[in-house]
N, C-alpha and C. Protein backbone atom coordinates (compact mmCIF):
# COMPACT_ATOMS: atom_id res chain seq x y z
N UNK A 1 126.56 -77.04 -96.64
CA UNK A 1 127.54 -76.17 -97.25
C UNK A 1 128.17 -76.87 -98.44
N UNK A 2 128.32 -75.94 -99.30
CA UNK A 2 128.68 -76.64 -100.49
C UNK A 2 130.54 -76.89 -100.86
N UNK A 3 130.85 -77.91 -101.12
CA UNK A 3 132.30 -78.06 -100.88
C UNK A 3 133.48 -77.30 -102.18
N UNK A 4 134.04 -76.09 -102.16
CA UNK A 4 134.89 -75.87 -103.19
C UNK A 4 134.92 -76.63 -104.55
N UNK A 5 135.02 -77.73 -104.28
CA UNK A 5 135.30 -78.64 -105.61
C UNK A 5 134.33 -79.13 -105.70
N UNK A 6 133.34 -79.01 -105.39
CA UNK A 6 131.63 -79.34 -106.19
C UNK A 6 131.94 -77.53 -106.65
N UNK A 7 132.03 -76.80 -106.09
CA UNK A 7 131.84 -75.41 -106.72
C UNK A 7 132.45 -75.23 -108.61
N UNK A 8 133.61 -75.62 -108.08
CA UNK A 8 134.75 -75.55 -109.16
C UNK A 8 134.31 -76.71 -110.60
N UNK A 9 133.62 -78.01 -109.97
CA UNK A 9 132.57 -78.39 -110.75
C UNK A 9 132.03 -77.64 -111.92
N UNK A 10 131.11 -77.28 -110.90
CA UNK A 10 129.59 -76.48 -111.74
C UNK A 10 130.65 -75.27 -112.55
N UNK A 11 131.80 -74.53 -112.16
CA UNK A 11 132.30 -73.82 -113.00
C UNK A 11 132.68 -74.32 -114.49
N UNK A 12 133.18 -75.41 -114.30
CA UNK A 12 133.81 -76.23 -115.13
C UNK A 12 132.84 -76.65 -116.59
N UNK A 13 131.61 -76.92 -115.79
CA UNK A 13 130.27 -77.75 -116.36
C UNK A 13 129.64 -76.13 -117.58
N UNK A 14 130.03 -75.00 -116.29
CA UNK A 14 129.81 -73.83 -117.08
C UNK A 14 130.68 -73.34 -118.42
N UNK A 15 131.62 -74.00 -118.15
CA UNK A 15 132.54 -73.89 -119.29
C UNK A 15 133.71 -72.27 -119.12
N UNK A 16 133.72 -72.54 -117.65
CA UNK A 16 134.86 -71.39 -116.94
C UNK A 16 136.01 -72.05 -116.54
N UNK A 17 137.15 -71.64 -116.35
CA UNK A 17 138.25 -72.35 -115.66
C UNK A 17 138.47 -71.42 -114.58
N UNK A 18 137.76 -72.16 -113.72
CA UNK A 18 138.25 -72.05 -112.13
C UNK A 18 139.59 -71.78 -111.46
N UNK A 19 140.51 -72.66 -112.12
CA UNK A 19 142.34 -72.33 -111.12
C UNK A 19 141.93 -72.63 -109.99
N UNK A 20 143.02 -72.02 -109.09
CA UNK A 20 143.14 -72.28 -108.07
C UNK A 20 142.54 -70.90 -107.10
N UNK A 21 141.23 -70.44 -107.52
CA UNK A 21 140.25 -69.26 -107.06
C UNK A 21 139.70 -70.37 -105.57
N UNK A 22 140.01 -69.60 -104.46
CA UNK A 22 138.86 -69.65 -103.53
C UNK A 22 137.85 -69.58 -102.86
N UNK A 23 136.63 -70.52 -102.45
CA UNK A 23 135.69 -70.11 -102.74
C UNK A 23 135.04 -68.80 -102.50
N UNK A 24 135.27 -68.09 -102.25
CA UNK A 24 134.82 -66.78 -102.18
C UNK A 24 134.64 -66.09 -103.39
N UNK A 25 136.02 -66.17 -103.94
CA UNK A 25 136.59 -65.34 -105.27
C UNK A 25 135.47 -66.21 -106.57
N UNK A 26 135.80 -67.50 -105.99
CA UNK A 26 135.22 -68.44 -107.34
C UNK A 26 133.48 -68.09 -107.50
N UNK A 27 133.12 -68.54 -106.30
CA UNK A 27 131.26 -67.65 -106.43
C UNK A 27 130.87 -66.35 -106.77
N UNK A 28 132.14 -65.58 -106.37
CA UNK A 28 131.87 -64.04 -106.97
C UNK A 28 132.21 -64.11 -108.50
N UNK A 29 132.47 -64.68 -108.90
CA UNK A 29 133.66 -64.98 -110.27
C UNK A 29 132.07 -65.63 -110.84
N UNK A 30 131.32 -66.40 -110.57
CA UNK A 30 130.46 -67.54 -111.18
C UNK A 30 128.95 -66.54 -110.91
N UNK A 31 128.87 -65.74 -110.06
CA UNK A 31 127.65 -64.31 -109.79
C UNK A 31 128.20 -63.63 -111.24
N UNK A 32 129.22 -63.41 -111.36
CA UNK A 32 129.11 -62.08 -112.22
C UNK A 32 129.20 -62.91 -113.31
N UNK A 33 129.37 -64.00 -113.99
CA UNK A 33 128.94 -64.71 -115.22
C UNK A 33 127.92 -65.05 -115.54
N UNK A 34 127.35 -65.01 -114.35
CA UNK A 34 125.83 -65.29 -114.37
C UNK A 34 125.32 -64.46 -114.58
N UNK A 35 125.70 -62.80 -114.74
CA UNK A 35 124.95 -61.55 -114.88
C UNK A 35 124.48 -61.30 -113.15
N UNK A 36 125.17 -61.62 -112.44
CA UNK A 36 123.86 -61.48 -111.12
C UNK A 36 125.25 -60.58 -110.25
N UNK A 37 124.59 -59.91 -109.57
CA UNK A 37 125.50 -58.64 -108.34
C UNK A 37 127.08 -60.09 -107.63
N UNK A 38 128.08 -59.42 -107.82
CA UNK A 38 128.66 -60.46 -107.14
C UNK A 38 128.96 -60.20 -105.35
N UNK A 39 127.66 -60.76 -104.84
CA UNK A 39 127.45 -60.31 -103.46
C UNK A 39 127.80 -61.15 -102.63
N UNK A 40 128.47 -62.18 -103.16
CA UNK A 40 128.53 -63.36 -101.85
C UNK A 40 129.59 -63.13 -100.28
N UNK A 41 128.61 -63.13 -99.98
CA UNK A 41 129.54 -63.03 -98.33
C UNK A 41 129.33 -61.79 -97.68
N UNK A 42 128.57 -61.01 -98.06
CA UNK A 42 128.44 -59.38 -97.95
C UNK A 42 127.07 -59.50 -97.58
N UNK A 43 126.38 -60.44 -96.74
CA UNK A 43 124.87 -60.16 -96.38
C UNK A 43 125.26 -60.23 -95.07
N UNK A 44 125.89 -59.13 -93.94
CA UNK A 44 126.74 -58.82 -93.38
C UNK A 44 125.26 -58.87 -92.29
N UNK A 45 124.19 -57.73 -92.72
CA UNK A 45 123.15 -58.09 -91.28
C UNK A 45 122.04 -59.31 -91.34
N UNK A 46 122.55 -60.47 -91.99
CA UNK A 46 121.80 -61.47 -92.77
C UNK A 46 120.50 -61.47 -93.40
N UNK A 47 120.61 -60.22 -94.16
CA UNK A 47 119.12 -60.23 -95.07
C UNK A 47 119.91 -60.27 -96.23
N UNK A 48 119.13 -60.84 -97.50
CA UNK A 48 119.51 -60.86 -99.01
C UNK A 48 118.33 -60.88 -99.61
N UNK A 49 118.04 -60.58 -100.60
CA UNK A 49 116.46 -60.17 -101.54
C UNK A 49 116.88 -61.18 -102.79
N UNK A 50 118.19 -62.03 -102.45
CA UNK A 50 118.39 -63.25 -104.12
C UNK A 50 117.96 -64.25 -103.15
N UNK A 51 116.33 -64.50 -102.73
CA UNK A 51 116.07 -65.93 -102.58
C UNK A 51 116.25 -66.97 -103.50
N UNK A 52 116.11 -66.96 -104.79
CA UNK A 52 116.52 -68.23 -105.17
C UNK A 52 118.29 -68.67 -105.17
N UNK A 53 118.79 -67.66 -104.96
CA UNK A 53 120.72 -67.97 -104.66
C UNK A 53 120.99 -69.47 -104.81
N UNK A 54 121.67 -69.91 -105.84
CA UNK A 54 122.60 -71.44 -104.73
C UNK A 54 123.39 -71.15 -103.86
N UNK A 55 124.13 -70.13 -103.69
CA UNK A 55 125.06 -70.12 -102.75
C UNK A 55 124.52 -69.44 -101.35
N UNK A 56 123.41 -69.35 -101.25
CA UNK A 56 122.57 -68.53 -100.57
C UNK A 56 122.75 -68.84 -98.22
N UNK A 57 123.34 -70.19 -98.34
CA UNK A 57 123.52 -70.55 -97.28
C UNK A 57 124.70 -70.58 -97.32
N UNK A 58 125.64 -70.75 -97.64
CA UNK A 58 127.16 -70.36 -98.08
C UNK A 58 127.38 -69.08 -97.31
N UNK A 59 126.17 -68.31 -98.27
CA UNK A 59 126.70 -67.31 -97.83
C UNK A 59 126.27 -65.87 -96.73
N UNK A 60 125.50 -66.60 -96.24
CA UNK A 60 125.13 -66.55 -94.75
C UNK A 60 126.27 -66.82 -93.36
N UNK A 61 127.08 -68.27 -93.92
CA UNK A 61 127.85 -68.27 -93.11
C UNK A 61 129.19 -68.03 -93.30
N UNK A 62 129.74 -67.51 -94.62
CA UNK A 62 130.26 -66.80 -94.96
C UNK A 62 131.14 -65.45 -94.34
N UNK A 63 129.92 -64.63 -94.45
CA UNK A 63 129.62 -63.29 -94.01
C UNK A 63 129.72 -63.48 -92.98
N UNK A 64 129.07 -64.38 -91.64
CA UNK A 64 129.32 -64.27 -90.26
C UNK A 64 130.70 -64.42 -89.64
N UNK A 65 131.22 -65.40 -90.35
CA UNK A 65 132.89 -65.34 -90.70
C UNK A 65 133.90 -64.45 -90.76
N UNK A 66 133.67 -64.06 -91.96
CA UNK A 66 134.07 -62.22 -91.90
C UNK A 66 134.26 -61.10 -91.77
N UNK A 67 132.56 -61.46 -91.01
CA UNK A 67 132.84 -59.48 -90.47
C UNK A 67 132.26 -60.19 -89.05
N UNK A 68 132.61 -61.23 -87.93
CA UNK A 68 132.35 -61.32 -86.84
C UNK A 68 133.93 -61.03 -85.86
């Protein structure tokens, strides 16, 4: 699992300012800059069709989190 502040990192590296976004908000925030669906945490019956994802195990357990 990837730790917030490696997240907030790669935002940074992207040339976004992160704040004080949690990771949830911040990967959905860093999906939709990326042009990509901001789906993280919402693969609710654990299927997703973005195999290459980084956040892709994130957000697997994520989602089990949230809607368990």
């Amino acid at each position: 699992m990837m730790q917030v502040e490696k997240i907030r990192a790669i935002a940074r590296e992207r040339g976004l300012k992160p704040g004080k976004m949690k990771k949830l908000e911040l990967i959905r925030y860093l999906q939709k800059e990326e042009g990509n669906p901001q789906c993280f945490a919402t693969a609710v019956d654990g299927v997703c069709d973005q195999l290459a994802c980084l956040w892709r195990e994130d957000c697997f357990a994520a989602a089990r989190r949230l809607h368990s």
